[in-house]
Protein backbone atom coordinates (compact mmCIF):
# COMPACT_ATOMS: atom_id res chain seq x y z
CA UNK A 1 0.00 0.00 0.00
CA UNK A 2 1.55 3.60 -1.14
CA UNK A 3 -0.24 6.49 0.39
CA UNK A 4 -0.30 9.90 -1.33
CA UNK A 5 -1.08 13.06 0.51
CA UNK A 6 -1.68 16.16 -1.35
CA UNK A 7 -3.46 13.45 -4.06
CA UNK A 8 -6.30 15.75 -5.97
CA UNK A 9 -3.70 18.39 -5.96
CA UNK A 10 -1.02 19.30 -8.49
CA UNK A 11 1.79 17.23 -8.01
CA UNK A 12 0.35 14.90 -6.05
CA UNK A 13 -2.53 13.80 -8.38
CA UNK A 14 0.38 12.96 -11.13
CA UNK A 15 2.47 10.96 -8.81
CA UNK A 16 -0.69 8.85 -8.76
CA UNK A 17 -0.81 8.86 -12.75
CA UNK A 18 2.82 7.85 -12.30
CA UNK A 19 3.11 5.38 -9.93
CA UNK A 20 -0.25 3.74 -12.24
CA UNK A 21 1.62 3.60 -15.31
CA UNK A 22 4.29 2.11 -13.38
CA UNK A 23 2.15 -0.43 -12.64
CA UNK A 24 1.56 0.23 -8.55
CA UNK A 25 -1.46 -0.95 -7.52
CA UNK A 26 -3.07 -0.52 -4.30
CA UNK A 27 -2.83 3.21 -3.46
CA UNK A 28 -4.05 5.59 -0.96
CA UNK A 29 -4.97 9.27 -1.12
CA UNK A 30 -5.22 11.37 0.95
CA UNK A 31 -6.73 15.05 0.53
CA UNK A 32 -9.50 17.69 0.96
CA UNK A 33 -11.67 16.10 -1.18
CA UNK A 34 -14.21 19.32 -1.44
CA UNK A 35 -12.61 21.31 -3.94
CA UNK A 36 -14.47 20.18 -6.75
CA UNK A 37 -11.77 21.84 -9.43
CA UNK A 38 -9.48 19.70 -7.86
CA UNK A 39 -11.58 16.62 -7.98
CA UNK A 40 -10.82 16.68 -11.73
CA UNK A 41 -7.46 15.73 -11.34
CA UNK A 42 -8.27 11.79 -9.97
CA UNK A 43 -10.56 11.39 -12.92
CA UNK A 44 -9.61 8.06 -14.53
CA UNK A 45 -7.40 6.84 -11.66
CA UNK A 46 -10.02 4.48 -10.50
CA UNK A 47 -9.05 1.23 -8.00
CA UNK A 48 -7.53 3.96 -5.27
CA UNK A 49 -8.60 4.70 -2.32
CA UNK A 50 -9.75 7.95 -0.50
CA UNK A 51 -9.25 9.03 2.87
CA UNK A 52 -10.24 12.46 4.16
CA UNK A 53 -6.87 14.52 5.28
CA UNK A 54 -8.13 15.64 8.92
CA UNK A 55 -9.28 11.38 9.13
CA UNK A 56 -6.18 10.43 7.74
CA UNK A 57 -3.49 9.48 11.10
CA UNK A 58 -6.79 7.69 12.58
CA UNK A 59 -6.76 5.93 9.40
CA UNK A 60 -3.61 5.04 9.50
CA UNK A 61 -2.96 3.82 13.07
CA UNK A 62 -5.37 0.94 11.93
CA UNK A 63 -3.26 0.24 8.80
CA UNK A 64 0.00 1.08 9.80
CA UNK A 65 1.41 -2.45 9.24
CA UNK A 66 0.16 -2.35 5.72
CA UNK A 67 2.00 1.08 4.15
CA UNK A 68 4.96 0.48 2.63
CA UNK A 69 5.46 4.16 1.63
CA UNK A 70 4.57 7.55 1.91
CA UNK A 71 4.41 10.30 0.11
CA UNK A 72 3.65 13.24 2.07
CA UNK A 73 3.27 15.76 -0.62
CA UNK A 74 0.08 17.79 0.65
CA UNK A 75 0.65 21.39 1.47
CA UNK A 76 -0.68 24.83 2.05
CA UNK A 77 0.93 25.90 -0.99
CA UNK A 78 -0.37 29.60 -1.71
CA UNK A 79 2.57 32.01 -1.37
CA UNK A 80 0.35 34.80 -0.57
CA UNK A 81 -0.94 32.93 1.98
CA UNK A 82 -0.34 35.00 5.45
CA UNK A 83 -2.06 33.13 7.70
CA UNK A 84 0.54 31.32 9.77
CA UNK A 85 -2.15 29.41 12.20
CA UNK A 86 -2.83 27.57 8.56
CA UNK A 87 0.16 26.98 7.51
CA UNK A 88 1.39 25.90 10.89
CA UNK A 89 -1.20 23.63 10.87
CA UNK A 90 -0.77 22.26 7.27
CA UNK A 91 3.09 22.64 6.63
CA UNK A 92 4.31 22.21 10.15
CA UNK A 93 2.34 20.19 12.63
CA UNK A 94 0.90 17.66 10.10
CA UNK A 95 4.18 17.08 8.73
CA UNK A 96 5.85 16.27 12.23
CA UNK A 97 2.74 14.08 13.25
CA UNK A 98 3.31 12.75 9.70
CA UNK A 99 6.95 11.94 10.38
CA UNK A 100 6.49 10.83 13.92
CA UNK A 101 3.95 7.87 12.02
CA UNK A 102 6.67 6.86 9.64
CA UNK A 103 8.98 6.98 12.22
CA UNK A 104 6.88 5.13 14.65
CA UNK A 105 6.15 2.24 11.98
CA UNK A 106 8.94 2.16 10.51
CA UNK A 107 7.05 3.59 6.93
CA UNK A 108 9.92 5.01 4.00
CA UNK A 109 8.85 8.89 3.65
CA UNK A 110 8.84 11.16 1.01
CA UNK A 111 7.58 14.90 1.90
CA UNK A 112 7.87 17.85 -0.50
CA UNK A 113 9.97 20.94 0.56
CA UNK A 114 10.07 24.05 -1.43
CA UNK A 115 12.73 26.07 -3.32
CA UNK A 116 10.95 29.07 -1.04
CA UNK A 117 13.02 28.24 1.29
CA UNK A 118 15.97 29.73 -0.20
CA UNK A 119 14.34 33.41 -0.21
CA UNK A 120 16.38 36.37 -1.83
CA UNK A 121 18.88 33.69 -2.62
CA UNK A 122 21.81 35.59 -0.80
CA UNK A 123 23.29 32.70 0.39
CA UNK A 124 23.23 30.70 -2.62
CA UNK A 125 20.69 27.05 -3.86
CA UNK A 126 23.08 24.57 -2.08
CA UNK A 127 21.06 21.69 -0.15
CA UNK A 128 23.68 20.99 2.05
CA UNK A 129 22.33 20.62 5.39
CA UNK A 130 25.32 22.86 7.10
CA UNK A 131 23.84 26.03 5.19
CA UNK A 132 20.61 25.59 6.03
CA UNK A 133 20.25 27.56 9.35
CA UNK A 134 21.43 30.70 7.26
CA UNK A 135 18.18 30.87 5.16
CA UNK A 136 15.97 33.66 5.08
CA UNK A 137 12.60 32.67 3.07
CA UNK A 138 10.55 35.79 1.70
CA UNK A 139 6.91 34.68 2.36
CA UNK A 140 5.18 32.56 5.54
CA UNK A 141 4.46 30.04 3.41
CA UNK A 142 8.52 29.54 2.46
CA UNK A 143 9.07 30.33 6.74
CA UNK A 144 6.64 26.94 6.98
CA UNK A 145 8.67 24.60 4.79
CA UNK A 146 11.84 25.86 5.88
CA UNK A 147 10.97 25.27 9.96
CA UNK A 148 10.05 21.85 9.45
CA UNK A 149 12.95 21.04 7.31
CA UNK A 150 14.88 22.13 10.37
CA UNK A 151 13.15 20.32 12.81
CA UNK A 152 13.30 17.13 10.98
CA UNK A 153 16.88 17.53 10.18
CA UNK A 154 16.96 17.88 14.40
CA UNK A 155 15.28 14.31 15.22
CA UNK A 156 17.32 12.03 17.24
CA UNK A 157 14.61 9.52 15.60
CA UNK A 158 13.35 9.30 12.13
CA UNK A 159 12.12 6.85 9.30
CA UNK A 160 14.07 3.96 8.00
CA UNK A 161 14.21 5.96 4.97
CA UNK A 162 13.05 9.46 4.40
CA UNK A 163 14.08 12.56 1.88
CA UNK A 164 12.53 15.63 1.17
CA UNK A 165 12.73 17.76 -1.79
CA UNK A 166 13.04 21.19 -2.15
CA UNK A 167 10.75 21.38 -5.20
CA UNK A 168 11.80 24.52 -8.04
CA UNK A 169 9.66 25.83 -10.07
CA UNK A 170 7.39 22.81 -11.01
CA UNK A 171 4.84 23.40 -14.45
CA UNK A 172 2.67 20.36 -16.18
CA UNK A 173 -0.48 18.76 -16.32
CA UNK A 174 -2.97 18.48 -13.85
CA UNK A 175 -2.16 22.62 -12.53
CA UNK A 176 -5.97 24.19 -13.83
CA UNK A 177 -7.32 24.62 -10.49
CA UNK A 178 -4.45 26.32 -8.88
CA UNK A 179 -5.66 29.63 -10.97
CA UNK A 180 -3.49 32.69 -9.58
CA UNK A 181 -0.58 30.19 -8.34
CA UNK A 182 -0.77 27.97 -11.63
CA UNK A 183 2.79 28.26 -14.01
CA UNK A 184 3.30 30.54 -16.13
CA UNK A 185 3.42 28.20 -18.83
CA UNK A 186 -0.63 27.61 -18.49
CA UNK A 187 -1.22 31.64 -17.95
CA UNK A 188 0.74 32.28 -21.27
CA UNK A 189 -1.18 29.71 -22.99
CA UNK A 190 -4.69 30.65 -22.02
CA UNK A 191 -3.68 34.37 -22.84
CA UNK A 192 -2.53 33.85 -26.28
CA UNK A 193 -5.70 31.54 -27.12
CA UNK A 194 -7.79 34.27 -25.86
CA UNK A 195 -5.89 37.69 -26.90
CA UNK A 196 -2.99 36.23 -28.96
CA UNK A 197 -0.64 38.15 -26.43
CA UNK A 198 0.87 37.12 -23.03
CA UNK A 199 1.50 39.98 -19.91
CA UNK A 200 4.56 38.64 -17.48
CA UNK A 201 5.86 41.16 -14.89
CA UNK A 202 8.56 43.62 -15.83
CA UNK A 203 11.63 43.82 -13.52
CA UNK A 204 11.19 46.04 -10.58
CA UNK A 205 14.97 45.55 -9.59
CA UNK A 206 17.70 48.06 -11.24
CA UNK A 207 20.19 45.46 -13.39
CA UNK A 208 17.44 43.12 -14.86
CA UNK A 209 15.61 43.48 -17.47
CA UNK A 210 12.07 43.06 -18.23
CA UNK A 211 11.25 39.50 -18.57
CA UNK A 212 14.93 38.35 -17.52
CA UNK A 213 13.69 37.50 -14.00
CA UNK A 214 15.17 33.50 -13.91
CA UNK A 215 14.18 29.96 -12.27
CA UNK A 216 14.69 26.80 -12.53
CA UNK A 217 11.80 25.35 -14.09
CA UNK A 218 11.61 21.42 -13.96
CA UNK A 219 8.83 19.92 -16.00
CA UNK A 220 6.21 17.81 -13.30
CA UNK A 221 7.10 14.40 -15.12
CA UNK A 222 10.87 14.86 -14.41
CA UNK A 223 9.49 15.41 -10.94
CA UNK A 224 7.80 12.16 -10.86
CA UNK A 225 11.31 9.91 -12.00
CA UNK A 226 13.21 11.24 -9.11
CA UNK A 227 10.90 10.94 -6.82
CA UNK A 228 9.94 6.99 -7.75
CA UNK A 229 13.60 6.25 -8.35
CA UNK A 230 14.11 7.34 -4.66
CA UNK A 231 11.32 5.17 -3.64
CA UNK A 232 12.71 2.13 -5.77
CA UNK A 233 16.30 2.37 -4.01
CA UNK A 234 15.42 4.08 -0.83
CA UNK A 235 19.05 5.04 0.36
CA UNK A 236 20.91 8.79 1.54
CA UNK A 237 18.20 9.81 3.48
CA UNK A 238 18.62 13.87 3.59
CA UNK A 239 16.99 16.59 2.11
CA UNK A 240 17.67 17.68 -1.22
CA UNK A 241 16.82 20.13 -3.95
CA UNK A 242 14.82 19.22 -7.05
CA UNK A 243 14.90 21.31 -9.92
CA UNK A 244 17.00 20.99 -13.20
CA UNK A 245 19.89 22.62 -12.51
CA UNK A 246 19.74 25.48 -15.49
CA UNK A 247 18.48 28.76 -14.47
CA UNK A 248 15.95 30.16 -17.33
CA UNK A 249 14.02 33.53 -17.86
CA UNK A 250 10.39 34.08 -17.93
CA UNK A 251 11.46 34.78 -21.37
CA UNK A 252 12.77 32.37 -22.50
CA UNK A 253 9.35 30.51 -20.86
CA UNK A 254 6.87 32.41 -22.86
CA UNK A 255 9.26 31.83 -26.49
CA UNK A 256 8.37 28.56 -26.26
CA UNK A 257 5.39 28.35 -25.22
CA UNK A 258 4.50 30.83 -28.66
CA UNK A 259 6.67 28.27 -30.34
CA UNK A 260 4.75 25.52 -29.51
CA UNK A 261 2.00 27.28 -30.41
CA UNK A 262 3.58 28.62 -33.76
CA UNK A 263 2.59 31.81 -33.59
CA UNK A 264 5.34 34.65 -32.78
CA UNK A 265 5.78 36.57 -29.86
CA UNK A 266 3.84 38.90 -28.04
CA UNK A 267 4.53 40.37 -24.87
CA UNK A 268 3.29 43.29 -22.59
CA UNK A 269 5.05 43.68 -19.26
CA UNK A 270 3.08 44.64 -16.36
CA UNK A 271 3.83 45.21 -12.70
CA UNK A 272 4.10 43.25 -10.25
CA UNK A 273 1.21 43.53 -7.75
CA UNK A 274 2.42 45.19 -4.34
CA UNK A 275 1.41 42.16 -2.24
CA UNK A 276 3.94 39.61 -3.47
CA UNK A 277 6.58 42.67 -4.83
CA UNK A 278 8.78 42.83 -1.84
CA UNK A 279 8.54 38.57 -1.77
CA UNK A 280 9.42 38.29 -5.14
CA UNK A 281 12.64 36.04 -6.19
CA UNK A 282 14.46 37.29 -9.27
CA UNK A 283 16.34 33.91 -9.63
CA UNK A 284 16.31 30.75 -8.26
CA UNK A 285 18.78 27.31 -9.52
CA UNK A 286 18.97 24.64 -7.56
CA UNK A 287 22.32 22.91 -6.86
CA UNK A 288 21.33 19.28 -7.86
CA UNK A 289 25.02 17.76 -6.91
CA UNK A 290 23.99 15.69 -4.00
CA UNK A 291 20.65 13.73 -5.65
CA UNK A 292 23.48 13.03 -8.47
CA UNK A 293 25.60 11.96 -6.23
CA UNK A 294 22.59 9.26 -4.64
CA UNK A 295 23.43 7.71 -8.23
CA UNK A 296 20.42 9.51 -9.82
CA UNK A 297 21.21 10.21 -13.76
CA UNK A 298 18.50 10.21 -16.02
CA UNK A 299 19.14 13.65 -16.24
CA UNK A 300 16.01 16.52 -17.10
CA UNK A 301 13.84 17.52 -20.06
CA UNK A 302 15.13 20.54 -21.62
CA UNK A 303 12.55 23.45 -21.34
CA UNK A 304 11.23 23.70 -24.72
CA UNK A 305 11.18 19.95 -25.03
CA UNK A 306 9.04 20.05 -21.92
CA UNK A 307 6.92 23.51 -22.51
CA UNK A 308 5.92 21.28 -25.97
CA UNK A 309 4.86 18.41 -24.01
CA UNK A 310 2.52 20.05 -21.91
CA UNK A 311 1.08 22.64 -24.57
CA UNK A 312 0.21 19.99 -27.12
CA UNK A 313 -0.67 16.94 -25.21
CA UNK A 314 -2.47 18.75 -22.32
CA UNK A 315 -3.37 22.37 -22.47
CA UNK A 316 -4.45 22.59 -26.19
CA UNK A 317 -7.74 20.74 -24.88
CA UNK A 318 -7.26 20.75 -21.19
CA UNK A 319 -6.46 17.67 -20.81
CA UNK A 320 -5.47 15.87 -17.33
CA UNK A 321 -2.53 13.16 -16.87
């Protein structure tokens, strides 16, 4: 039994499709099954079971000795989200009772971190636990990931396998009903189908140009091959980044995404609203050397590879993975 938290979201509701066409059977998830947007995303992935998120650690205490994994990738996710009692409650104390289950029945875990974390950037995208401490996230919501990455990295105790990922700038499938947070690879799309134009946010930093704000984008299915190739061997427990390892403007983003589209580009650069200006990251790359040095190397789709991927075989006619 592999349980999924987080499973009608994002990320989590393609780990599903993944670990299906991998041919898992027997799977949990786990979620606020309410959101009805969200719903969409388990369409098709029938044979899996649902347990409620608030039911879910009652659940589990009667199956304990029946999980083999976990992947504990449900999150207040929102980075404009400023109320800490939620994200405490979501990010923080749900993840430590969630580690103190695996922990306590010896379950392999897998919980999602964010590249929030890292903030301004200052003191560089290394995931090597002796920098950690120095971080200075921008938002609550990067404050929430980055406290319980501490305290787990502080357990005397802990699973018999467990990593978290500190996930970049993740675009794909199965994002429609994140609206405001979706990628920017979705917003450009629905924009030029609608107006044949795309608005990103000019600079508001002296030294960067409109447009030339840069992440690391890593395409969701990428995503999905590290994290079930950690599950398959299950060794270096730590916390690591997960992103690509190239740094790439918004850009260079929206060129493809018109490219896959063949039309040419069109671009009008607005500003950044004032709530999320001062929280902003101009550039974000994530220092992948330790998950290579796990023995991980099937390496990353390129971005226009992967920006072609999801604009022809899912967005084109909103299709779901």
């Amino acid at each position: 039994m592999i349980v999924v938290t987080g499973a009608a979201g994002f990320i989590g509701s393609a780990l599903l499709a993944g670990l299906q066409q991998q041919g898992y059977g027997n799977l949990v998830a786990v979620d606020d099954f309410s959101n009805q947007d969200k719903n969409l995303n388990l369409r098709g992935k029938n044979g899996v079971e649902r347990v409620e998120r608030e039911q879910f650690f009652e659940w589990a205490t009667r199956h304990a000795t029946e999980i083999q994994f976990i992947f504990h990738i449900g999150a207040r996710t929102d980075t404009a989200e400023f109320d800490e009692s939620v994200l405490n409650h979501l990010n923080v104390h749900y993840s430590q009772r969630m580690w103190q289950l695996c922990t306590a029945h010896s379950i392999p875990l897998i919980y999602a971190s964010s590249a929030a974390t890292y903030g301004n950037g200052e003191y560089g995208f290394s995931d090597n636990p002796d920098n950690l401490a120095k971080l200075q996230p921008l938002n609550p919501y990067g404050w929430s990931k980055h406290h319980f990455d501490l305290w787990a990295l502080g357990q005397p105790t802990a699973p018999p396998f467990w990593a978290g990922f500190k996930f970049f700038n993740v675009f794909g499938p199965n994002e429609y009903h994140k609206h405001r947070m979706a990628s920017v690879v979705l917003h450009a799309c629905k924009q030029i189908q609608q107006t044949g134009r795309v608005k990103l946010f000019r600079s508001h930093r002296p030294g960067i140009a409109d447009g030339m704000q840069q992440r690391d984008f890593i395409y969701v299915k990428d995503v999905l091959n590290v994290l079930l190739w950690f599950m398959e061997n299950r060794k270096n427990s730590g916390l690591y980044n997960l992103g690509t390892g190239v740094a790439r403007s918004f850009l260079d983003l929206t060129h493809a995404v018109f490219s896959a589209l063949q039309l040419p580009p069109a671009i009008d650069f607005v500003d950044i609203p004032e709530d999320i200006r001062d929280k902003y990251q101009y550039y974000t790359c994530a220092d992948m050397q330790r998950v290579q040095q796990t023995g991980y190397s099937a390496g990353f789709s390129t971005l226009e590879n992967a920006v072609t991927d999801y604009v022809n075989g899912y967005l084109k006619e909103g299709k779901y993975f």
